[in-house]
PDB file of N, CA and C in Angstrom:
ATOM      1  N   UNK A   1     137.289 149.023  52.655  1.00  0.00           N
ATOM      2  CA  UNK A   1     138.009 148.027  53.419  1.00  0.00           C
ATOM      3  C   UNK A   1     136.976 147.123  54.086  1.00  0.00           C
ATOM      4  N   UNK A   2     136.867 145.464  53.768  1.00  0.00           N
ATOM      5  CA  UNK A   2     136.393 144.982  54.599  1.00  0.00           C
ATOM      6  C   UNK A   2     136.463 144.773  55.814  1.00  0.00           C
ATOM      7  N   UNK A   3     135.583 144.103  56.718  1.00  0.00           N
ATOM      8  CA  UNK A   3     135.655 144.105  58.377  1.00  0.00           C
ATOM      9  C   UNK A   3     137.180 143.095  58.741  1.00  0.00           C
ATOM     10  N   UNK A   4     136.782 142.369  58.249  1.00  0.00           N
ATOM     11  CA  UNK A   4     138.164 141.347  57.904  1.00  0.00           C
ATOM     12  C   UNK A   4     139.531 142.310  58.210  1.00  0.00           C
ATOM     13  N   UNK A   5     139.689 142.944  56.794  1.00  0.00           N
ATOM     14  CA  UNK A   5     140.503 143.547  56.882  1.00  0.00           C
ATOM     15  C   UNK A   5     140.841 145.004  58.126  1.00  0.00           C
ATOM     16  N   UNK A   6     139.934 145.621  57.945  1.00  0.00           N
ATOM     17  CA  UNK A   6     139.864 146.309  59.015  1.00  0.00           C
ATOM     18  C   UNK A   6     140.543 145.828  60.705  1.00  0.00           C
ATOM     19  N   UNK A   7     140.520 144.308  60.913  1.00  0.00           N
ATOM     20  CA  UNK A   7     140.318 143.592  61.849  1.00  0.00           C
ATOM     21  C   UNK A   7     141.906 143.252  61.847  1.00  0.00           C
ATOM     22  N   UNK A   8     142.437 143.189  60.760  1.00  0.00           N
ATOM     23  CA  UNK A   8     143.760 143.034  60.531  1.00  0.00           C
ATOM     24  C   UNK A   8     144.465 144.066  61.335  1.00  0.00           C
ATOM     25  N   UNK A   9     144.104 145.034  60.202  1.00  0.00           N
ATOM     26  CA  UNK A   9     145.170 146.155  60.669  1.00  0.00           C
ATOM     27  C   UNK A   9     145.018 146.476  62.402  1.00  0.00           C
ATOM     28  N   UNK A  10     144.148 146.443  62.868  1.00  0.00           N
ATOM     29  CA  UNK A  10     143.256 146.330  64.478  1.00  0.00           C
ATOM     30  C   UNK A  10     144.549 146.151  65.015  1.00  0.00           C
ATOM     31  N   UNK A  11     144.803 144.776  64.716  1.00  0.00           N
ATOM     32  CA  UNK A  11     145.737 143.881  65.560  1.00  0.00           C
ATOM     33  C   UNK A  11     146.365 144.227  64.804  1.00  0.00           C
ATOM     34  N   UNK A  12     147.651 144.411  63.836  1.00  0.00           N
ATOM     35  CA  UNK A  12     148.565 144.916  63.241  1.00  0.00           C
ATOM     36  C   UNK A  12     149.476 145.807  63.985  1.00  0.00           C
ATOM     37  N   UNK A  13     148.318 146.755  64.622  1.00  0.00           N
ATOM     38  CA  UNK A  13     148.515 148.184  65.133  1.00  0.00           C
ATOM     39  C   UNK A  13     148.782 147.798  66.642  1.00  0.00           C
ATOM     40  N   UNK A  14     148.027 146.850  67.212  1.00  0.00           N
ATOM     41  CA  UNK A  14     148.323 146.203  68.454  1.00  0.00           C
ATOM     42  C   UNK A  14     149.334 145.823  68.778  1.00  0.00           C
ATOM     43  N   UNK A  15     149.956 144.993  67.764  1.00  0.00           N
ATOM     44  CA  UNK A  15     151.279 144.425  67.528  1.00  0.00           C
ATOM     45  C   UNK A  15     152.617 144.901  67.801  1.00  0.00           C
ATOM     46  N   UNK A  16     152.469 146.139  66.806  1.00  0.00           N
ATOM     47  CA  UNK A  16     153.558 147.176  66.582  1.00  0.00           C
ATOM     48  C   UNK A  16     153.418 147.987  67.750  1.00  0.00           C
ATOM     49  N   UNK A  17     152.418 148.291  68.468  1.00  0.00           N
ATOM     50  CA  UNK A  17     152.547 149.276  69.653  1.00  0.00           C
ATOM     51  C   UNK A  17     153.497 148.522  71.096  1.00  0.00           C
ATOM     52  N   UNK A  18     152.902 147.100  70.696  1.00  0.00           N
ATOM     53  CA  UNK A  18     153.258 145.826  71.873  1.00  0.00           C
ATOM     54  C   UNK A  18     154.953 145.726  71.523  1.00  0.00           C
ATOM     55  N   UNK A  19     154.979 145.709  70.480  1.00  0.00           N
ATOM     56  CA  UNK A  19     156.998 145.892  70.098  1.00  0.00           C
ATOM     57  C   UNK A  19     157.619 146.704  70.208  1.00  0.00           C
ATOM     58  N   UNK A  20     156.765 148.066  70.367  1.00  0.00           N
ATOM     59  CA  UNK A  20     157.495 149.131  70.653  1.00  0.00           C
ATOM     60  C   UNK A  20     157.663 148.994  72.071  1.00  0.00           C
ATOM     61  N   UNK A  21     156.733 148.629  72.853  1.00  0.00           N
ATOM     62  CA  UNK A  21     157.504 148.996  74.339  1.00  0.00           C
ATOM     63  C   UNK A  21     157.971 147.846  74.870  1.00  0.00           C
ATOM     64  N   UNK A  22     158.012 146.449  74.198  1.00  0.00           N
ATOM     65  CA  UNK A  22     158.912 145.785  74.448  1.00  0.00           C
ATOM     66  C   UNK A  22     160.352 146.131  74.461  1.00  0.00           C
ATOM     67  N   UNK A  23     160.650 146.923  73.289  1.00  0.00           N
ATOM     68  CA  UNK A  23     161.771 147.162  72.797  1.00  0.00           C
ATOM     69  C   UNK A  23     162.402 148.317  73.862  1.00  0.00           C
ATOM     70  N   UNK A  24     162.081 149.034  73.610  1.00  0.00           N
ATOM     71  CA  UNK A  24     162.063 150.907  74.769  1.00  0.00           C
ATOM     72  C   UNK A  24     162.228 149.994  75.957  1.00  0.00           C
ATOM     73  N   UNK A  25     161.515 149.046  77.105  1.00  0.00           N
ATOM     74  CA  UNK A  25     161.795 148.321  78.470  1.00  0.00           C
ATOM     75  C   UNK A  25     163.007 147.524  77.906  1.00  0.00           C
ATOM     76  N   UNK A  26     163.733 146.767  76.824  1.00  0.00           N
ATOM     77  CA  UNK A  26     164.417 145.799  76.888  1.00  0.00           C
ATOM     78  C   UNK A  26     165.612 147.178  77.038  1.00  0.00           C
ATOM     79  N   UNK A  27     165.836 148.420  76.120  1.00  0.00           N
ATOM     80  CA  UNK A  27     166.464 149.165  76.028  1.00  0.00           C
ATOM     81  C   UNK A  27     166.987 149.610  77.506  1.00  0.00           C
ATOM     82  N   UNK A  28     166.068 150.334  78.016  1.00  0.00           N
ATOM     83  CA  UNK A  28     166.667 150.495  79.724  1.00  0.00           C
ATOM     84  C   UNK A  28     167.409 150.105  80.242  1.00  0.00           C
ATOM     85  N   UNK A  29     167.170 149.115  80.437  1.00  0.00           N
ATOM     86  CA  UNK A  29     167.416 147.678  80.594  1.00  0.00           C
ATOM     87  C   UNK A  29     169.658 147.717  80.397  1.00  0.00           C
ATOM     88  N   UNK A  30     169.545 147.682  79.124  1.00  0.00           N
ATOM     89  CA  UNK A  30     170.761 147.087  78.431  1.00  0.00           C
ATOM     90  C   UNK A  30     172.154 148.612  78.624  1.00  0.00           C
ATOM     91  N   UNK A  31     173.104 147.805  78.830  1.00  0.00           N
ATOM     92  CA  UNK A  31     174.790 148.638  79.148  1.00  0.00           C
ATOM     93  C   UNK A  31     175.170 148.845  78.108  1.00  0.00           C
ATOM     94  N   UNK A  32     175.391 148.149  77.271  1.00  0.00           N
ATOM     95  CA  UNK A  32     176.598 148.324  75.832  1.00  0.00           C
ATOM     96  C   UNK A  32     175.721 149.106  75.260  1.00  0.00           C
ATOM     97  N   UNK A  33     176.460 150.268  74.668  1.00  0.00           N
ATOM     98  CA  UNK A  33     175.958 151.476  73.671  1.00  0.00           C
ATOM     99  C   UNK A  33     175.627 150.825  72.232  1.00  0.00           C
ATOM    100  N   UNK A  34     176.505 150.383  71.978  1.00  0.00           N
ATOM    101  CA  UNK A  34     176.154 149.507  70.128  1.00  0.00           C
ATOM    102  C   UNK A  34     175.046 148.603  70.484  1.00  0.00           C
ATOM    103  N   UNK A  35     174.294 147.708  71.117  1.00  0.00           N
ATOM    104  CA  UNK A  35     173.427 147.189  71.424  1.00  0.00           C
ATOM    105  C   UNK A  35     172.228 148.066  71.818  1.00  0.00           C
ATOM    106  N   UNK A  36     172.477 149.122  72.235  1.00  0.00           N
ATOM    107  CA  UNK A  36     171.187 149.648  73.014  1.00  0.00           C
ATOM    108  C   UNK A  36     170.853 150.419  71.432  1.00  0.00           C
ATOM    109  N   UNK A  37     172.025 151.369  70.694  1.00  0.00           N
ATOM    110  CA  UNK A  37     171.578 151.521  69.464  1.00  0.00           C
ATOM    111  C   UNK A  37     170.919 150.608  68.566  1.00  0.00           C
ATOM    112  N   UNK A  38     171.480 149.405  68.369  1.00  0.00           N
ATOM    113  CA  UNK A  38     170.512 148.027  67.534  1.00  0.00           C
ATOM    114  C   UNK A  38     169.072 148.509  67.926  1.00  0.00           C
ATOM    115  N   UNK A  39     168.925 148.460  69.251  1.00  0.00           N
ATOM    116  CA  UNK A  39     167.440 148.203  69.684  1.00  0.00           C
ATOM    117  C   UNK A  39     166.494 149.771  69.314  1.00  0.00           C
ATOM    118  N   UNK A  40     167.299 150.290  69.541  1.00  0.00           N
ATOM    119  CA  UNK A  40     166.361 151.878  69.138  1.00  0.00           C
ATOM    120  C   UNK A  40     166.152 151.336  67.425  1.00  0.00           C
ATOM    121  N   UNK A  41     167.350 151.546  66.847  1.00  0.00           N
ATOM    122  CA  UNK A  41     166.761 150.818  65.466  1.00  0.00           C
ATOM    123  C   UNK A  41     166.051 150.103  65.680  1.00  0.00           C
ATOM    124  N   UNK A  42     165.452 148.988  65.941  1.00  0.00           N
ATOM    125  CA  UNK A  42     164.555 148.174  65.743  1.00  0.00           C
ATOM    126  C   UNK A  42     162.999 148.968  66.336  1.00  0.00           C
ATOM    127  N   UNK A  43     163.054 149.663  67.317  1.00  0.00           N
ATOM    128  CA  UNK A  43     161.709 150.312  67.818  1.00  0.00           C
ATOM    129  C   UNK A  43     161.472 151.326  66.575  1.00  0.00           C
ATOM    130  N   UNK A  44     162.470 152.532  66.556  1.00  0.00           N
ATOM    131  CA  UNK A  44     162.205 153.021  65.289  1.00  0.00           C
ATOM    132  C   UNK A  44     161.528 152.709  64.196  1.00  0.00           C
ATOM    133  N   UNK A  45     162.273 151.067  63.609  1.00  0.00           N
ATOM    134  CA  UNK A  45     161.064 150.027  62.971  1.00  0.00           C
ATOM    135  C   UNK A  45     159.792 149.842  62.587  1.00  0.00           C
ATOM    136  N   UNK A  46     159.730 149.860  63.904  1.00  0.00           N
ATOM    137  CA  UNK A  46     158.318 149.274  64.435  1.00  0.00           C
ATOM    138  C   UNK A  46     157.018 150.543  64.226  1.00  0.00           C
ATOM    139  N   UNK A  47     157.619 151.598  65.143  1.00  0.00           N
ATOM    140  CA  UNK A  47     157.080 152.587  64.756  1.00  0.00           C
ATOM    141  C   UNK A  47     156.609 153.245  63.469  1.00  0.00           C
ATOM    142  N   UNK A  48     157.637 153.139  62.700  1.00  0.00           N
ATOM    143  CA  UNK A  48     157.768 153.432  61.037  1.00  0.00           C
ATOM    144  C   UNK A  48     156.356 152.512  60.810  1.00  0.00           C
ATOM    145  N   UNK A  49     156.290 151.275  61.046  1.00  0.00           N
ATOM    146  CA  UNK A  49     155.426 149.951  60.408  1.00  0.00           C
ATOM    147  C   UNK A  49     153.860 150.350  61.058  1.00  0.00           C
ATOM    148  N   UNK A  50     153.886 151.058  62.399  1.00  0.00           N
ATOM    149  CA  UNK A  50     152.784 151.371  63.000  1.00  0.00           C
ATOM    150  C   UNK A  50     152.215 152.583  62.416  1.00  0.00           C
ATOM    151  N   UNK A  51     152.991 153.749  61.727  1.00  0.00           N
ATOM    152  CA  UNK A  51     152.416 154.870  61.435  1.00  0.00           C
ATOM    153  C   UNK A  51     151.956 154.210  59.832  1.00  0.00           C
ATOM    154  N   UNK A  52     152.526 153.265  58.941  1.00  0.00           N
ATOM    155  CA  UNK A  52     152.467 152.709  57.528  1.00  0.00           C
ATOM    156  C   UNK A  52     151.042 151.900  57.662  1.00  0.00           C
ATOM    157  N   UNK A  53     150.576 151.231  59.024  1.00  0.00           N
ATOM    158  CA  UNK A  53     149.403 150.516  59.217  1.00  0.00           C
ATOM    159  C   UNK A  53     148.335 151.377  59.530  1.00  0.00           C
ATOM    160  N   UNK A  54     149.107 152.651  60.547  1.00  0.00           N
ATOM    161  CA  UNK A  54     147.627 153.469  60.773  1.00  0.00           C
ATOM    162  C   UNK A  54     147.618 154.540  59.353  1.00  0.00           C
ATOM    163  N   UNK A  55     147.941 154.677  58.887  1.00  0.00           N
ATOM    164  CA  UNK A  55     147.818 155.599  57.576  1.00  0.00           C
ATOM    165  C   UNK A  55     146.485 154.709  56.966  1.00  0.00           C
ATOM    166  N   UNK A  56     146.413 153.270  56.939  1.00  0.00           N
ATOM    167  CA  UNK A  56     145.556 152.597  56.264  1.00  0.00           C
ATOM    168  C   UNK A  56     144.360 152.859  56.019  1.00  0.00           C
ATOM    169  N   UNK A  57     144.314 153.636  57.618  1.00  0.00           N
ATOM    170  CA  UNK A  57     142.763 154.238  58.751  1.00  0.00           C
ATOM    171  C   UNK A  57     142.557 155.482  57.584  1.00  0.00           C
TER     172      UNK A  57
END
């Protein structure tokens, strides 16, 4: 893997960690049950995409 690339996934991994707890604080946050589910799906997501980027390592 070049540095380049390496440098990618860096921030990739930054990314996906930064969406996850966006998501988890917006969650708290929110009343309606079908909405707060959307959002776990979407962290779930993220997570999935963060363990698929650090596997790269």
């Amino acid at each position: 893997m070049t540095t380049k690339e390496l440098l990618y996934v860096e921030d990739a991994l930054g990314h996906e960690k930064y969406f996850q707890t966006v998501c988890k604080e917006i969650k708290s946050q929110i009343q309606d049950a079908d909405l707060k589910a959307c959002i776990e799906q979407i962290t779930q997501k993220h997570h999935q995409f963060f363990q698929n980027f650090y596997g790269l390592l």
